[in-house]
Structure formats: C-alpha cells, structure tokens
Protein backbone atom coordinates (compact mmCIF):
# COMPACT_ATOMS: atom_id res chain seq x y z
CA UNK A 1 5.82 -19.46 10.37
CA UNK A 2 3.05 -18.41 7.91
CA UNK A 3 0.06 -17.04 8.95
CA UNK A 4 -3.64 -14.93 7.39
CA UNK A 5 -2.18 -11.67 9.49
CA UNK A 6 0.53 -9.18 9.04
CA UNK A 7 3.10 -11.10 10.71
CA UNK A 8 6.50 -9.37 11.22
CA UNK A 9 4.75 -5.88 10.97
CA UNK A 10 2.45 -7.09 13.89
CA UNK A 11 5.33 -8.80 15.80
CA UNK A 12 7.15 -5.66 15.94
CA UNK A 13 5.36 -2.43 15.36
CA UNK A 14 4.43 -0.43 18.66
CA UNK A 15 1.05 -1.24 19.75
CA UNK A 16 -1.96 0.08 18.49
CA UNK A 17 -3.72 2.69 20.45
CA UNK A 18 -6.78 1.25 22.51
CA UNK A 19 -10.26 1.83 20.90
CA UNK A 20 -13.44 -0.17 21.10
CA UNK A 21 -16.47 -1.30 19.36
CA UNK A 22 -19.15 1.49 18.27
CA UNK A 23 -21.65 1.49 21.15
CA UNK A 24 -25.21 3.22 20.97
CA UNK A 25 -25.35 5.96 18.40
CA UNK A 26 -23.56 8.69 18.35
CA UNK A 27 -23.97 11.80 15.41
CA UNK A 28 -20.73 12.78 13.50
CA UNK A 29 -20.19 14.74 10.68
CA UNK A 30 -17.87 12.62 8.70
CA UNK A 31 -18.15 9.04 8.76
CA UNK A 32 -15.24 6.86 7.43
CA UNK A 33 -15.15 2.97 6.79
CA UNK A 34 -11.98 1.35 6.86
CA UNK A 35 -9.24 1.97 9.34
CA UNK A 36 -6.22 1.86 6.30
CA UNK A 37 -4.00 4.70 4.81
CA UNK A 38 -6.90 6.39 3.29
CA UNK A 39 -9.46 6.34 6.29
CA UNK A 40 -6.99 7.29 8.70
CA UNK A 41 -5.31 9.80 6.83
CA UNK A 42 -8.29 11.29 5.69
CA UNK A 43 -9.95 11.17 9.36
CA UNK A 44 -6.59 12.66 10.97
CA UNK A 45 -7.34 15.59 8.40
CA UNK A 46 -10.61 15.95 9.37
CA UNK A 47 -9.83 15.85 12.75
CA UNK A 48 -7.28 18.45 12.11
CA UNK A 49 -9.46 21.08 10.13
CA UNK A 50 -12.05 20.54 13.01
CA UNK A 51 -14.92 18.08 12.14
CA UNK A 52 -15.98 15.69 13.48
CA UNK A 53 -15.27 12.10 12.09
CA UNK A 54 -15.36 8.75 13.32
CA UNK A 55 -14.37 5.39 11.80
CA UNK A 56 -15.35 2.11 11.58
CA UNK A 57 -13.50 -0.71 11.33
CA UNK A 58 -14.32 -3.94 11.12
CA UNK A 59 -11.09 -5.53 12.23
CA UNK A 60 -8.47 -3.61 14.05
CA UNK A 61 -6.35 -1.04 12.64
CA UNK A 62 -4.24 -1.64 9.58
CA UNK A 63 -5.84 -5.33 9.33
CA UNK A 64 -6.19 -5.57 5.53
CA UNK A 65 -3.56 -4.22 3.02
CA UNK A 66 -2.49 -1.24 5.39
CA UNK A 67 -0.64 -3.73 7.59
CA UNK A 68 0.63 -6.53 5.29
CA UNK A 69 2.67 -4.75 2.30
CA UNK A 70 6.05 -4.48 1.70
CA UNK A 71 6.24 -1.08 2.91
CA UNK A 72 8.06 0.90 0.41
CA UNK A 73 6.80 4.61 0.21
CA UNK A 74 6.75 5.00 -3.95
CA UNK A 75 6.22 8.22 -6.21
CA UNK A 76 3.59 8.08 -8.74
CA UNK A 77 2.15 4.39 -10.21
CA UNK A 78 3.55 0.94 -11.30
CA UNK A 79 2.80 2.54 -14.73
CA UNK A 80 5.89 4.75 -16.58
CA UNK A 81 4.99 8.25 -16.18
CA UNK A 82 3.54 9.13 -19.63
CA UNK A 83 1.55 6.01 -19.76
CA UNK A 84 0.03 7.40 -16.76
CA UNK A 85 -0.93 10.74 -18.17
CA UNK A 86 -2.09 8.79 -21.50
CA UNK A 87 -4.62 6.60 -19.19
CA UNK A 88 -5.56 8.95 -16.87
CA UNK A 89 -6.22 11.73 -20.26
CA UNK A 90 -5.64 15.47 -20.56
CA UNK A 91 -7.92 16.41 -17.47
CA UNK A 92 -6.22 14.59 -14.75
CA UNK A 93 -3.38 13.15 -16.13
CA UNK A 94 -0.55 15.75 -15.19
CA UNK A 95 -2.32 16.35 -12.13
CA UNK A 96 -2.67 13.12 -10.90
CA UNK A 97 0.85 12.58 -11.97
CA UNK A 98 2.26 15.52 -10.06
CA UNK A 99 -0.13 14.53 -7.19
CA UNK A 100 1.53 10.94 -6.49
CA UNK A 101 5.25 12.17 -7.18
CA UNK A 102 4.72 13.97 -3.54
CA UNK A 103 3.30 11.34 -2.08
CA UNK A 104 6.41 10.39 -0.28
CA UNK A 105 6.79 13.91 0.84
CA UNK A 106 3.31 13.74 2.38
CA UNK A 107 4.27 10.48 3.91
CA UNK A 108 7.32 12.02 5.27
CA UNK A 109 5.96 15.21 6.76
CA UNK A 110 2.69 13.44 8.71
CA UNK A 111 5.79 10.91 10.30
CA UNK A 112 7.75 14.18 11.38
CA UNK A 113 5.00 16.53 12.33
CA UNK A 114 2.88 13.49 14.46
CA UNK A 115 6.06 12.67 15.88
CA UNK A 116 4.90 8.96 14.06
CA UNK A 117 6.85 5.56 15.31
CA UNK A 118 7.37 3.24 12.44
CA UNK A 119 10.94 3.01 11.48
CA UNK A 120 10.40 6.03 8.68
CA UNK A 121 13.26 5.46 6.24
CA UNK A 122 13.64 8.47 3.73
CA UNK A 123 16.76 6.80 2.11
CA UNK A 124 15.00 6.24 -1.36
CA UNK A 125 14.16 2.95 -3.48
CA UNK A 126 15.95 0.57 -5.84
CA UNK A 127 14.41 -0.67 -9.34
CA UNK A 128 16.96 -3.34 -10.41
CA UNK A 129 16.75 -4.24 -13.66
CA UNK A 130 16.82 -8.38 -14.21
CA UNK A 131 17.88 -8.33 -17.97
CA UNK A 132 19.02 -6.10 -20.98
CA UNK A 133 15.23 -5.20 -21.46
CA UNK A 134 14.79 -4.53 -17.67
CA UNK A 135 17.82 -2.19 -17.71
CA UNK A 136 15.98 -0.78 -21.39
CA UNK A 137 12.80 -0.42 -20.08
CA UNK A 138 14.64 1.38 -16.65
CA UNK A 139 16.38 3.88 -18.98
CA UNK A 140 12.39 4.85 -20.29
CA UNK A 141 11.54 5.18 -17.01
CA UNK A 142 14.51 7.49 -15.95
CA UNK A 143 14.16 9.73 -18.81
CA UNK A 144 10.03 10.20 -18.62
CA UNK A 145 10.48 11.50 -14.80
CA UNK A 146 13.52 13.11 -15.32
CA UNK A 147 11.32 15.30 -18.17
CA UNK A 148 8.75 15.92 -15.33
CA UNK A 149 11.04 17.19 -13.10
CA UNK A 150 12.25 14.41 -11.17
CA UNK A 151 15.97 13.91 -9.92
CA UNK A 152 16.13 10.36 -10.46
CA UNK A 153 18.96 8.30 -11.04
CA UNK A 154 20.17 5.69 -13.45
CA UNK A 155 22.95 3.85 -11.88
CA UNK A 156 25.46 1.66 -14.02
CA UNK A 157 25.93 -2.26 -13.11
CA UNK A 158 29.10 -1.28 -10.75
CA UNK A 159 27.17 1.32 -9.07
CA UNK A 160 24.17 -1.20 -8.60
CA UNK A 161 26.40 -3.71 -7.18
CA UNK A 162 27.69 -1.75 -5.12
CA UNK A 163 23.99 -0.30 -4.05
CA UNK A 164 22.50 -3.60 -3.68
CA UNK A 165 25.24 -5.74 -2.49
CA UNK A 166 24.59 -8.41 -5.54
CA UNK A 167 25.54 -9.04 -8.75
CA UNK A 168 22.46 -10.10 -9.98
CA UNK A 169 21.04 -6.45 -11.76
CA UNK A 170 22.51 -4.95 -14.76
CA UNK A 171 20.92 -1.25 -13.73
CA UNK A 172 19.07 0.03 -10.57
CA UNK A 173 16.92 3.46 -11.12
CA UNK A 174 17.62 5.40 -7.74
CA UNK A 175 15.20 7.70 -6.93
CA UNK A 176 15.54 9.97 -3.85
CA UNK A 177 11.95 10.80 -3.26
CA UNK A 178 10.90 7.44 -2.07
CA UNK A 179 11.98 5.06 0.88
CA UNK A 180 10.84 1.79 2.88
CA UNK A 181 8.65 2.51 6.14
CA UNK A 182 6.68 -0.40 8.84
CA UNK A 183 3.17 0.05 7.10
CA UNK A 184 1.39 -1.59 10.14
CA UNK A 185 3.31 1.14 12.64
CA UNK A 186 2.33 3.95 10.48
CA UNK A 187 -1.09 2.87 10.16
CA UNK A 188 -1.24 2.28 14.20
CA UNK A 189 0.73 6.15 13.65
CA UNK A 190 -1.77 7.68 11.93
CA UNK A 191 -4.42 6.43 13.83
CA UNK A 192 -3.31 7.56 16.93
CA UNK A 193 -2.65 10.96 15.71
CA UNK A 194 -6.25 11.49 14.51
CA UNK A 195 -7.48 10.63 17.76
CA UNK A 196 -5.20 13.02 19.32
CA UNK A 197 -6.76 15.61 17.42
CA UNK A 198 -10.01 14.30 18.78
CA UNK A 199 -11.51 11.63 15.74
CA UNK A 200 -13.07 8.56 16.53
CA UNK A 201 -12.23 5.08 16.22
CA UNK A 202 -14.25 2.17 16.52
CA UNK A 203 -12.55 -1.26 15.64
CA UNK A 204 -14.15 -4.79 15.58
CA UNK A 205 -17.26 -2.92 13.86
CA UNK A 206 -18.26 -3.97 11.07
CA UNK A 207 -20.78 -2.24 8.40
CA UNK A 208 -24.11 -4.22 8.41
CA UNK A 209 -26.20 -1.35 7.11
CA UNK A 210 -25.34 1.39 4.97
CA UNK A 211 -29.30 3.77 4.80
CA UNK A 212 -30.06 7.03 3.69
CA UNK A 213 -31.47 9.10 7.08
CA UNK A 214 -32.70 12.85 6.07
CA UNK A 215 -30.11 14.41 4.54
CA UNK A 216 -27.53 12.84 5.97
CA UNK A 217 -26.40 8.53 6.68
CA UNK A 218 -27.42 6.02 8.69
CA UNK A 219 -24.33 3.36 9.20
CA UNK A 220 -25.19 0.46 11.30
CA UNK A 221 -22.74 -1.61 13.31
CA UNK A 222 -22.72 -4.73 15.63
CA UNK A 223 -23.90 -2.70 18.73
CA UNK A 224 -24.41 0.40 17.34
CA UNK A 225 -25.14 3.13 14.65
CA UNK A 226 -23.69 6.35 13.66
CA UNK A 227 -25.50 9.39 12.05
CA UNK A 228 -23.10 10.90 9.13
CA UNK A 229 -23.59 14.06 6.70
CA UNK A 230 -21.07 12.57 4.53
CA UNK A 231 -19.17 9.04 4.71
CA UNK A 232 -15.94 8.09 3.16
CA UNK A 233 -15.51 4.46 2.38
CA UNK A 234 -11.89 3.21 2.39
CA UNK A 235 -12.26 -0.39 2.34
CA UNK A 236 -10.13 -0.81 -1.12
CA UNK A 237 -9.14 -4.54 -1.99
CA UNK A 238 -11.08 -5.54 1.48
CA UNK A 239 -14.41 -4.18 1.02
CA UNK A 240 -17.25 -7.16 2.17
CA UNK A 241 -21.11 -6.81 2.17
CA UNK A 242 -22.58 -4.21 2.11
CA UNK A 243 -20.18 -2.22 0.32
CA UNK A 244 -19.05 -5.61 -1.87
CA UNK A 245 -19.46 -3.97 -5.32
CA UNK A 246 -16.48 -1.78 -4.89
CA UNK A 247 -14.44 -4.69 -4.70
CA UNK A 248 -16.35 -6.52 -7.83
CA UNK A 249 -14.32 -3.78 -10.35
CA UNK A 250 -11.25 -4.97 -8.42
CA UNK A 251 -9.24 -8.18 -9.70
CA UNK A 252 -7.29 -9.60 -6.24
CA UNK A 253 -3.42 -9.26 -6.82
CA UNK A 254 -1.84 -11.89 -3.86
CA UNK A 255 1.22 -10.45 -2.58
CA UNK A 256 3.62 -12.11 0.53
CA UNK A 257 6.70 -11.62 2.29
CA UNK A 258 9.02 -13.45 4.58
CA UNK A 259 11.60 -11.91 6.84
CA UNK A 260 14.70 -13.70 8.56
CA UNK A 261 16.32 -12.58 11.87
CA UNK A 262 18.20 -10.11 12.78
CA UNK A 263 21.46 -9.83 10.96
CA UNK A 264 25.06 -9.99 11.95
CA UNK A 265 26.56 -6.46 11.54
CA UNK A 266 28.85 -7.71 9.23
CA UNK A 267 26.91 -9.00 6.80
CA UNK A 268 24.25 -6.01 7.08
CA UNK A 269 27.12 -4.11 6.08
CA UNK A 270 26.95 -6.03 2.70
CA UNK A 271 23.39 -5.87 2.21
CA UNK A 272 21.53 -2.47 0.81
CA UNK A 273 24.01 -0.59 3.03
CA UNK A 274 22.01 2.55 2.31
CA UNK A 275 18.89 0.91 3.64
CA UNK A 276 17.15 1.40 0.38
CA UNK A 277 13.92 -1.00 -0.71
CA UNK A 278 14.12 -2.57 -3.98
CA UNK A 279 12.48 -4.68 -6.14
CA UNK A 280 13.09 -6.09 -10.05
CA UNK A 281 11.71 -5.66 -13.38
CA UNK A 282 10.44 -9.45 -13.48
CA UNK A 283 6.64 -9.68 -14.95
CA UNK A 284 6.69 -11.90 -11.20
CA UNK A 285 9.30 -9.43 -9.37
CA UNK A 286 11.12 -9.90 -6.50
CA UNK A 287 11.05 -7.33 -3.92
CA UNK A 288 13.48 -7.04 -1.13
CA UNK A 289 14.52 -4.69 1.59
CA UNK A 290 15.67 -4.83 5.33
CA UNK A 291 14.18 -3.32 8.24
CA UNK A 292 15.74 -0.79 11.42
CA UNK A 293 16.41 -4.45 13.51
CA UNK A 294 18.32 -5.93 10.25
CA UNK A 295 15.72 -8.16 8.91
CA UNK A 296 16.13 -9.29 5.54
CA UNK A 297 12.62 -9.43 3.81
CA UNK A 298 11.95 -11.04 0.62
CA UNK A 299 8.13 -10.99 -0.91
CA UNK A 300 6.71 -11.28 -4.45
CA UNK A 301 3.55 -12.29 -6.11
CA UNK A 302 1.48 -15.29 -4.61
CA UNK A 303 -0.59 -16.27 -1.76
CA UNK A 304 0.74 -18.49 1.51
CA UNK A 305 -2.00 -20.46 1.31
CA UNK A 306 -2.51 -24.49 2.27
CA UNK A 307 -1.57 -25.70 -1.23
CA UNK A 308 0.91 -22.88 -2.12
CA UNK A 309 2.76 -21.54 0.74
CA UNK A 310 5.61 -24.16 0.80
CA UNK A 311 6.33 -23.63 -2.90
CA UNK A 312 6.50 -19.92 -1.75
CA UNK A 313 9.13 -20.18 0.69
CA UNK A 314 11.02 -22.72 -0.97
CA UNK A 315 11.20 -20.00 -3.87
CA UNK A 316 12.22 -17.42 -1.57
CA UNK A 317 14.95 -19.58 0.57
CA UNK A 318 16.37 -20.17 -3.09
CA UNK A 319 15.85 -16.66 -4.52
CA UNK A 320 17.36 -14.81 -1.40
CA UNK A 321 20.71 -17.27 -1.66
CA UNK A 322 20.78 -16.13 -5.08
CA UNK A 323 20.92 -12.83 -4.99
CA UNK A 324 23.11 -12.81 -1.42
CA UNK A 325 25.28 -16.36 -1.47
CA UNK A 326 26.04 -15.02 2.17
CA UNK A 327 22.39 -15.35 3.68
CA UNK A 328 21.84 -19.03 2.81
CA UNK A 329 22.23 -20.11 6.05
CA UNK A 330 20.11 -17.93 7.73
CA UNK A 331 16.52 -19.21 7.75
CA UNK A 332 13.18 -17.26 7.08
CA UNK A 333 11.49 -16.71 10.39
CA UNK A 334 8.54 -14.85 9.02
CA UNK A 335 5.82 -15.30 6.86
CA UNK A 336 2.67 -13.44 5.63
CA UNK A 337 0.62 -12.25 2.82
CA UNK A 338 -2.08 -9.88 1.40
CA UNK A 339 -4.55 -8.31 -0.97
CA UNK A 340 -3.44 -6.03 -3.94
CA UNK A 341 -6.63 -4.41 -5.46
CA UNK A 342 -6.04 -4.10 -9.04
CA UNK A 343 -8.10 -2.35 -11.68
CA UNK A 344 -7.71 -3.33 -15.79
CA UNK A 345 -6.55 0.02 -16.48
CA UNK A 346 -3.41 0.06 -13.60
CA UNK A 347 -5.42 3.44 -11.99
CA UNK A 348 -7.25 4.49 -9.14
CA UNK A 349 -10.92 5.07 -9.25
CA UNK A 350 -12.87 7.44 -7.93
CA UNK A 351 -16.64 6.84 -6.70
CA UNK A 352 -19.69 8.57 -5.62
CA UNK A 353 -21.91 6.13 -3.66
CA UNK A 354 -25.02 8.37 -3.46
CA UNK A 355 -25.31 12.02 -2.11
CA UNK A 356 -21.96 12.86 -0.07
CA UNK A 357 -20.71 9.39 -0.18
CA UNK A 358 -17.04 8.75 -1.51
CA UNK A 359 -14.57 6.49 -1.80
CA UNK A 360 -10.79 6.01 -3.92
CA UNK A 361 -10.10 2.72 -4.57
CA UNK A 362 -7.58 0.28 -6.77
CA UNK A 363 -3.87 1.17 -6.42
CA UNK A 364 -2.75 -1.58 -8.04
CA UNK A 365 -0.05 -2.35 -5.28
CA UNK A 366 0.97 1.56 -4.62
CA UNK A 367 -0.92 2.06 -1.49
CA UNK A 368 0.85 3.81 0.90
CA UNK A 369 1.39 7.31 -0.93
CA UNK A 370 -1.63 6.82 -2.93
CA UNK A 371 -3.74 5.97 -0.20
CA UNK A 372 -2.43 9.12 2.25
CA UNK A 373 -2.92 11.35 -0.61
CA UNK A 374 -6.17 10.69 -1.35
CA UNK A 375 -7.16 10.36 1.90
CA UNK A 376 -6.35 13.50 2.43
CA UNK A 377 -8.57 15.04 -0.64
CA UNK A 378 -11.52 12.48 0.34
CA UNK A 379 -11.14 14.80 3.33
CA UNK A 380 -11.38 18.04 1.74
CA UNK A 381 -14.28 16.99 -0.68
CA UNK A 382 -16.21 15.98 2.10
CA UNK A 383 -15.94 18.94 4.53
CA UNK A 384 -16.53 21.46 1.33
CA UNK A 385 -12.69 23.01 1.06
CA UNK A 386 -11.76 21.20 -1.53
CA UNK A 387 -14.05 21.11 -5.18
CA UNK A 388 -14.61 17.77 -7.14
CA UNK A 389 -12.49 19.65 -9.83
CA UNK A 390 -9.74 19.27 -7.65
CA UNK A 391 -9.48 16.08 -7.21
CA UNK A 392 -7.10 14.70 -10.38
CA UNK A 393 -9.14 11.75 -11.10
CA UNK A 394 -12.29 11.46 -13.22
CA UNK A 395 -15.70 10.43 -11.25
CA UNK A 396 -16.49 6.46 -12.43
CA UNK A 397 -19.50 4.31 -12.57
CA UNK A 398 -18.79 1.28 -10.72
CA UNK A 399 -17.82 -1.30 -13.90
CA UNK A 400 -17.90 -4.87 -12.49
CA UNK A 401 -14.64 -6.32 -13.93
CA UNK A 402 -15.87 -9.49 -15.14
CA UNK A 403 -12.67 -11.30 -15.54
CA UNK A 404 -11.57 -10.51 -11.68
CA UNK A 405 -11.84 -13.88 -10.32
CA UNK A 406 -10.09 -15.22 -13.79
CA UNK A 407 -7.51 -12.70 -13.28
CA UNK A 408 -6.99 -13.70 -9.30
CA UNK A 409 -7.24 -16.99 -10.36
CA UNK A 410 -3.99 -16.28 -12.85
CA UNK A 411 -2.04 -14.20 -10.81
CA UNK A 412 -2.29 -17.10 -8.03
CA UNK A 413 -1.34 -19.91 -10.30
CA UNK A 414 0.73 -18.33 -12.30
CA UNK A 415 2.84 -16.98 -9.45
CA UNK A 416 2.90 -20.62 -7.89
CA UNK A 417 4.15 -22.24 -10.99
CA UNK A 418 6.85 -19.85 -11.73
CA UNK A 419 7.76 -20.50 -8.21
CA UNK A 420 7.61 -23.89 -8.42
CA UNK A 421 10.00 -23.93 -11.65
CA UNK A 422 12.45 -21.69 -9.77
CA UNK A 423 12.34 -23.74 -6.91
CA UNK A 424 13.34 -26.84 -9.20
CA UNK A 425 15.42 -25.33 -11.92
C-alpha cells in the first residue's frame, strides 16, 4: 500500500494528543506556524522558560516532513565536516558545526527528560560505502570529525559485514552519536510535552493572513486569529500561501520508504543486529534500517506517485533481496513518501520576515537534529535570552532559487530512471 501520508509512522506511533482548530482570538506572546521538529521544539521551550506560545498548524501534527522521514537522528550535515565550515565561513562555520554534532544529544535528552514514546534508539548509524570511492570518500569523512573531536569509527569490510548483515559494503563509518528514532511519535512526543508545560496547539488551521497589528502580529486562521509579539514560522519544505516564498529558495528533494512485516527472530538476528540505521554512498543512496516491532524499511530518492510508484517498489523489492538474499520472500507492506527542502548551497537558512518574525529553513534531508536545535534557538531569539550573534548561521535575504522546479523536476526523474534500470538490469 502507497499512500500521500506517513504511513507506517502513522500506523504505529501512539496517538497524537487531542487539540482543535484556533477558535476566536486569543493573545499570545509567541506565535509559531508549523507543528514539525522546529515549531514544537521551539514551542515546548517556550513553554518551558514560561511564555506563552501557541501554534498553528494547518494539518495535524507531524503532517509534512516531521512525520514521513526515515527517522535517523544524524550529527552535523550531508556535507563532510570542513566543507561545512568552508560554506557556512569563519563566523558560523565552527559553530554551526559544533551546534549540529549535539544534535543527537539534544534529541536524546528531550526523549528521556519528557518521558517521550517513539521507539528512541541511541545505538548509532551506518554509512556503508558502495564502491572503492565510497569507502575513499568514508575515510575523508572519518578523519575530518575525528579532527573535531568526534569518536567515530571506520570499520573494515569484515567488521561491516558483520554490522550490517550483507556483503554488499566495502566500509561502514560507525558513529556513536547518532541513532534511528519513529519521527511521527516524537513529533506527536514533543507536542504533547509542550502542552504539558502549558503551550498551545491548534491543528487543521491554516495561515490565511499573516498582518502587522501595533507592535506586535496579527495571524489569521479558518475560525480564528491570534495576537503575537513575535512569530516563528516553521513550515520548511511545506510552507503554502501566505508564507510561499520561503519555500521558492527551496528546490523539493522526493524522498520514500517502504517497510515489510514484522520479522522472524531468526532472521532479525541477521539483520543490523545492533539496530543501527544506515544508508550508502550512492549519488541515489539507499537507506535502510528496522524498527522496535522488526520491520525492515527500505527508502531512497523518488516520489510514490501515479506514474512512478511501481517502478519504486519494484526497485526496492529488488534492492532489499540484494543486499539480504534472506528477505526476498517477505513482501513490502508499507509505502510512503515526502518532501526534502533543499537549498543550492546544502545549508540551512536563516530569515527575518519583518520585525520579530523568524524562521530556519532548508536541511537538505537532516531534519530531525537540525530542526530540534534550531527550534530551540528560534526560541531563545524570540523571548530575548538568546542574541542574534548566537545563533551560528548568517541572517539571509530570501533568494528565489530559480532552478527549484528544474532541480525537483531532476531529482524526480532521475531517481525514477535509475530505478527503473535497476529494476531491469
């Protein structure tokens, strides 16, 4: 079954906690748009340091990226560390860099000290390299975070066999910091913590109307309007009208998964046994990881859509027999996709919409540390404890880039015919 939704995630997570469209108006401090990693971590922080913040959503919680990704819990970018601090320049770079390698530990500690349900899996990640350059380019890797203080590991083709369970990777880069998680349970998580500390959310609300009031924001819903001093927007690879020019510097990255059953013991046992989540050095990679029932789940780049998804799956059916000879009789159950926001330089921008207005944006498929960690300093810059100097990114104009829809366009048919070759080679 393929579906526009976050299929397994949905099918299994715990549920989310009951909230309701805005209604009347109502006067906050902080208002935050988009109920993903970074408005819900940066609410529950709000919440936390005592002001008052509400958030609108104009789906349910987790209904875009949030609740549809692979869910491995990364340090740092899909770029190699020093490329990183190259882009990102002498200002920010080491900061920013230092920033996202504890973004897993962030991640971590909000799942302990919420007491968060979603199958939190601390057990680290798997980059398997495909080919002599993969295993080159993995050895670059290792050595750039080992200089920045990072206790990664570069495992040997034995030791990745027997890490993985297949035969297929010369190398695997083990690092300890990272792990897999179920992103639509710790979105549901996170939301229910902030309300517990007494934030607001409002789901199937939708921004119509984003206008300056006073000193402060006017942000009008369906049925109602709230009154903000300050409004974070976290709508990332999902932003729509009126907040549709974030998403015009963003170039739409299709990513999907599918998922099988359960597992027999015995051949989880052969499988990841340390319940790490990997994924290749393939320009189109191959991601794959199980989950706490024993669900194998397989993803990579492409969209499920009418004219694609059966190329998809048949690519996936073929590449998980591949890699495991002993799961190609056990069908894939599970379907489902979503949006990677990607920006041309691979980094995260940083916005200010207008006089205490906000927003992070384009992780360039990194979301879930990313997005709690700057969540969490949207929050600070808003409620005054933390200083734009802080913040380890540079302040950008919104740069429409022009060859998005080129780029999505690309990444989409690209993926497909790849697939399509795999399928038939």
């Amino acid at each position: 079954m393929t579906s526009d939704s976050p299929g397994l995630w949905a099918d299994t997570a715990p549920p989310a906690p009951q909230c309701s469209a805005l209604q009347g108006t109502r006067k906050v401090q902080v208002a935050v748009v988009g109920a993903g990693y970074t408005g819900l971590s940066a609410a529950l922080h709000l919440a936390q340091a005592g002001v008052s913040v509400a958030v609108l959503e104009a789906d349910q919680i987790g209904a875009g990226g949030s609740g549809r990704n692979v869910g491995l819990v990364n340090a740092g970018l899909w770029l190699m560390p020093d490329d990183l601090l190259a882009r990102a320049g002498p200002d920010h770079g080491a900061r920013l860099l230092d920033a996202l390698a504890a973004a897993p530990a962030l991640v971590w500690e909000l799942v302990r000290a919420h007491g968060l349900d979603c199958e939190a899996s601390p057990t680290g990640t798997l980059h398997c390299a495909a080919d002599a350059r993969g295993a080159r380019a993995l050895a670059v890797r290792a050595t750039q975070w080992r200089a920045h203080g990072a206790d990664v590991e570069l495992l040997d083709h034995p030791e990745t066999v027997m890490r993985t369970g297949s035969t297929a990777f010369r190398a695997a880069l083990f690092d300890p910091r990272a792990g897999t998680i179920q992103p639509l349970a710790y979105a549901r998580g996170l939301a229910r913590a902030a309300l517990a500390q007494g934030a607001a959310i409002h789901t199937r609300s939708p921004l119509r109307e984003l206008t300056r009031a006073g000193s402060g924001w006017q942000l009008t819903s369906d049925q109602g309007r709230l009154d903000a001093r300050a409004v974070i927007i976290a709508t990332n690879a999902y932003s729509a009208p009126p907040l549709d020019d974030l998403g015009r510097e963003m170039a739409i990255l299709p990513y999907f998964n599918f998922a099988t059953d359960p597992l027999p013991p015995s051949v989880l046992a052969q499988i990841l046994p340390g319940r790490e989540g990997a994924w290749d050095t393939r320009k189109i990679l191959t991601s794959f990881r199980r989950d706490a029932a024993g669900r194998f789940i397989i993803g990579s780049v492409g969209q499920l859509g009418q004219c694609d998804a059966t190329i998809h799956r048949a690519w996936a059916e073929r590449r998980m027999a591949a890699l495991f000879p002993q799961l190609r009789d056990y069908p894939l159950r599970h379907g489902w996709w979503g949006r990677i926001g990607t920006t041309p330089d691979a980094l995260p921008r940083l916005h200010q919409h207008g006089p205490g207005i906000w927003s992070i944006s384009g992780y360039n498929g990194r979301g879930i540390g990313p997005g709690t960690v700057f969540g969490k300093m949207l929050a600070g810059l808003v409620s005054g404890t933390t200083d734009l100097r802080d913040i380890p990114l540079p302040l950008a104009t919104i740069r429409p880039d022009r060859l998005r829809h080129l780029r999505h366009s690309l990444f989409r048919a690209g993926a497909a015919a790849l697939h399509l070759a795999g399928v038939r080679g």
